[in-house]
N, C-alpha and C. Protein backbone atom coordinates (compact mmCIF):
# COMPACT_ATOMS: atom_id res chain seq x y z
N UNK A 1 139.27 19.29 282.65
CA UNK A 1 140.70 19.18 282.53
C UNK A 1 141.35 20.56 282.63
N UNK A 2 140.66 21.30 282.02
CA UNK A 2 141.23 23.17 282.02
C UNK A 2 141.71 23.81 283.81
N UNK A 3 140.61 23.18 284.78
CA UNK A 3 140.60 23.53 285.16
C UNK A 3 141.36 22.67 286.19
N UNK A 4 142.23 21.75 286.08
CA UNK A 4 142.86 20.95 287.01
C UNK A 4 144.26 21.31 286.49
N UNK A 5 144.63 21.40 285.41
CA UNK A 5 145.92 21.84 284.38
C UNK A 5 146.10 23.14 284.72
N UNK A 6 144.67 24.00 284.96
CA UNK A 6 144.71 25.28 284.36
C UNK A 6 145.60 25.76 283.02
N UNK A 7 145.18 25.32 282.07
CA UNK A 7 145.13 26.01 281.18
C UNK A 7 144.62 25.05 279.85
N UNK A 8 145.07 25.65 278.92
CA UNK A 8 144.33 24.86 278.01
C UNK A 8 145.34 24.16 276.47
N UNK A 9 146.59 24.84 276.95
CA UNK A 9 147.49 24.12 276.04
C UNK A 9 148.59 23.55 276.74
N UNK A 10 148.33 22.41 276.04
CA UNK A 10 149.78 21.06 276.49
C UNK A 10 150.56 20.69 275.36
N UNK A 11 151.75 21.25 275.84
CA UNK A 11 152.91 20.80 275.15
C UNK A 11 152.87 19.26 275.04
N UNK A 12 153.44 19.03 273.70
CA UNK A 12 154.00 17.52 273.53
C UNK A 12 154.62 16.67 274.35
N UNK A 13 155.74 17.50 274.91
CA UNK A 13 156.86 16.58 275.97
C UNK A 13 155.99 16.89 277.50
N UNK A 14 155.01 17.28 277.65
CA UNK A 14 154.20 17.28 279.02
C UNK A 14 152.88 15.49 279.18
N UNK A 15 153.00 15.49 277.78
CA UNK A 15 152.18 14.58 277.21
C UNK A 15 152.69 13.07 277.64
N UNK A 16 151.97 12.49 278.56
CA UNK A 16 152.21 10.94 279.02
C UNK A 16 151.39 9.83 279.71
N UNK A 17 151.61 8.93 279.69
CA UNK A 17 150.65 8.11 280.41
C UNK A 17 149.61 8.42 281.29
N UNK A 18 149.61 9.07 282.30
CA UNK A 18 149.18 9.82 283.39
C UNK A 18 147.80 10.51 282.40
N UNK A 19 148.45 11.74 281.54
CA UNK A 19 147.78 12.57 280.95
C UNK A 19 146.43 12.21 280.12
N UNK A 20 146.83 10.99 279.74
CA UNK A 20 146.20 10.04 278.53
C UNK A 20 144.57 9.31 279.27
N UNK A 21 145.21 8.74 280.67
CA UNK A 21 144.27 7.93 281.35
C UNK A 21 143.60 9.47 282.16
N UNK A 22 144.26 10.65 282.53
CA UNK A 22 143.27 11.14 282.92
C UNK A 22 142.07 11.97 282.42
N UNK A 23 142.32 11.96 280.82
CA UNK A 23 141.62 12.53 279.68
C UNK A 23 140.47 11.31 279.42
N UNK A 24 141.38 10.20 280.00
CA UNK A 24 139.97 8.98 279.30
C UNK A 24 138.95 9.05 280.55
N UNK A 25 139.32 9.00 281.91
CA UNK A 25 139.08 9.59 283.17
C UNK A 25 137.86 10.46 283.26
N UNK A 26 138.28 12.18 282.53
CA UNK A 26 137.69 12.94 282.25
C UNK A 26 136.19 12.70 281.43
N UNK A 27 136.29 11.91 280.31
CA UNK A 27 135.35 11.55 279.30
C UNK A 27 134.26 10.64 279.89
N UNK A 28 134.94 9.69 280.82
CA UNK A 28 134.36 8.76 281.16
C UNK A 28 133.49 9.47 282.27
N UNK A 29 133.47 10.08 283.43
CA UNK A 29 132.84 11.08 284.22
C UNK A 29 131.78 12.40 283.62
N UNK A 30 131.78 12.62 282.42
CA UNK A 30 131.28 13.55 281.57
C UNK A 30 129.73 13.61 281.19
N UNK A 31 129.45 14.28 281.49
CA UNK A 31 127.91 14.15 281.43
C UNK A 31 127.23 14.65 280.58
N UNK A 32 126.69 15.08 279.43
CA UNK A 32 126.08 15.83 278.95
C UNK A 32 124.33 16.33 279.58
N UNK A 33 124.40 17.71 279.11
CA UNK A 33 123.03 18.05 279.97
C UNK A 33 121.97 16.91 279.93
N UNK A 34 121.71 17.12 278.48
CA UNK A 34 120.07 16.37 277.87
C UNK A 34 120.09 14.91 278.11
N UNK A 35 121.72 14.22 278.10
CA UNK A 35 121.72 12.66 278.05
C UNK A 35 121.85 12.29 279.53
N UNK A 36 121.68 11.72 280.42
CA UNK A 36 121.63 11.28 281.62
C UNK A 36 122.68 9.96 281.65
N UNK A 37 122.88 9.66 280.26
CA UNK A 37 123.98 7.96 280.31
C UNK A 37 125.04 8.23 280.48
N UNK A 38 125.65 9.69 280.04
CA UNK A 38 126.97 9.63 279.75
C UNK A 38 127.26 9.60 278.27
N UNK A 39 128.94 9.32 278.32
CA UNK A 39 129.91 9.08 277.20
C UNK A 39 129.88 7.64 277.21
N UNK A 40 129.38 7.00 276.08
CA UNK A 40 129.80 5.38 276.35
C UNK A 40 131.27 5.06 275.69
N UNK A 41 131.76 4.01 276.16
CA UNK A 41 132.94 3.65 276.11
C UNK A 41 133.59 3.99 274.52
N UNK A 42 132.90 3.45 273.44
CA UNK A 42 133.15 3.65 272.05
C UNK A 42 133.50 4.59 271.73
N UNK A 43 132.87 5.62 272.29
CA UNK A 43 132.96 7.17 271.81
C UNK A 43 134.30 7.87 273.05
N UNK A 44 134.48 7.15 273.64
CA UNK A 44 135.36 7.70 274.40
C UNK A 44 136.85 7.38 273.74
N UNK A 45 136.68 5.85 273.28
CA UNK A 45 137.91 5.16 272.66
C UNK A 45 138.11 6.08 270.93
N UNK A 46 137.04 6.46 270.47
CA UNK A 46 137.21 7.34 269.47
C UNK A 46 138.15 8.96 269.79
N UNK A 47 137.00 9.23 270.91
CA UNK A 47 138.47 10.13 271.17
C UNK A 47 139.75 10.04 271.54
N UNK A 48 140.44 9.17 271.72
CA UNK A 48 141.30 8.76 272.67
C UNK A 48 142.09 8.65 270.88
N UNK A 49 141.56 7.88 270.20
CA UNK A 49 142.11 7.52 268.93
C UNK A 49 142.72 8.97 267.90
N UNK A 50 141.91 9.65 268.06
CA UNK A 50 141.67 11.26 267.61
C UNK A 50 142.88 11.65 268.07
N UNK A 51 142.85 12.03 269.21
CA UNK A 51 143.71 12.55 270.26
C UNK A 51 145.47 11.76 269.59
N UNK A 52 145.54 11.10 269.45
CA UNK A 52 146.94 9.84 269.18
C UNK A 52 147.54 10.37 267.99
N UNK A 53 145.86 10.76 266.66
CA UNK A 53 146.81 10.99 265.50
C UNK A 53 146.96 12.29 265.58
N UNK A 54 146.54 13.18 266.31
CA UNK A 54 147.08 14.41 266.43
C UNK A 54 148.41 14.53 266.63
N UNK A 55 148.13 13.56 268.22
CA UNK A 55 149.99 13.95 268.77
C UNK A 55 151.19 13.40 267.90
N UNK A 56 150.47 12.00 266.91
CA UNK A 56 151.70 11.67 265.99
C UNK A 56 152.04 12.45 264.97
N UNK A 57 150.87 12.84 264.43
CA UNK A 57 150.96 14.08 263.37
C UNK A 57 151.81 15.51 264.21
N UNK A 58 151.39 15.74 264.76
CA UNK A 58 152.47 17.19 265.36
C UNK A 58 153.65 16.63 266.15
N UNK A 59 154.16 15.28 266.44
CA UNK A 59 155.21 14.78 266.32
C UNK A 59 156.27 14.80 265.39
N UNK A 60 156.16 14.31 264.44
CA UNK A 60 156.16 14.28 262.87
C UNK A 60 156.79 15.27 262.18
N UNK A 61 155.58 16.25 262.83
CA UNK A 61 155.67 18.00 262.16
C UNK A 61 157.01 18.75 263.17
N UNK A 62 156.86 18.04 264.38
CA UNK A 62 158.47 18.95 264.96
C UNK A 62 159.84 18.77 264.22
């Protein structure tokens, strides 16, 4: 993602649909060295969940 954005911080109001599916996108394509399966879906939807209460929490906080 760093490197398609270039950079590594995203503002709130940059934050949208698009951004969301291409982070799930990202996860879902992700490979780790040692595992050959991937990210399975669960753990992807965990991040995705992660990711939500952040942005509501620093929502919140503006």
């Amino acid at each position: 993602m760093t490197k398609e954005k270039k950079t590594t911080i995203i503002f709130l109001k940059k934050l949208n649909h698009k951004y969301i599916y291409d982070f799930k996108s990202y996860l879902a394509n992700y490979w780790l060295k040692d595992d050959p399966r991937g990210i399975s879906q669960n753990t992807i939807m965990k991040h995705i969940k992660r990711l939500s209460k952040i942005v509501t929490l620093a929502y919140h906080m503006e």
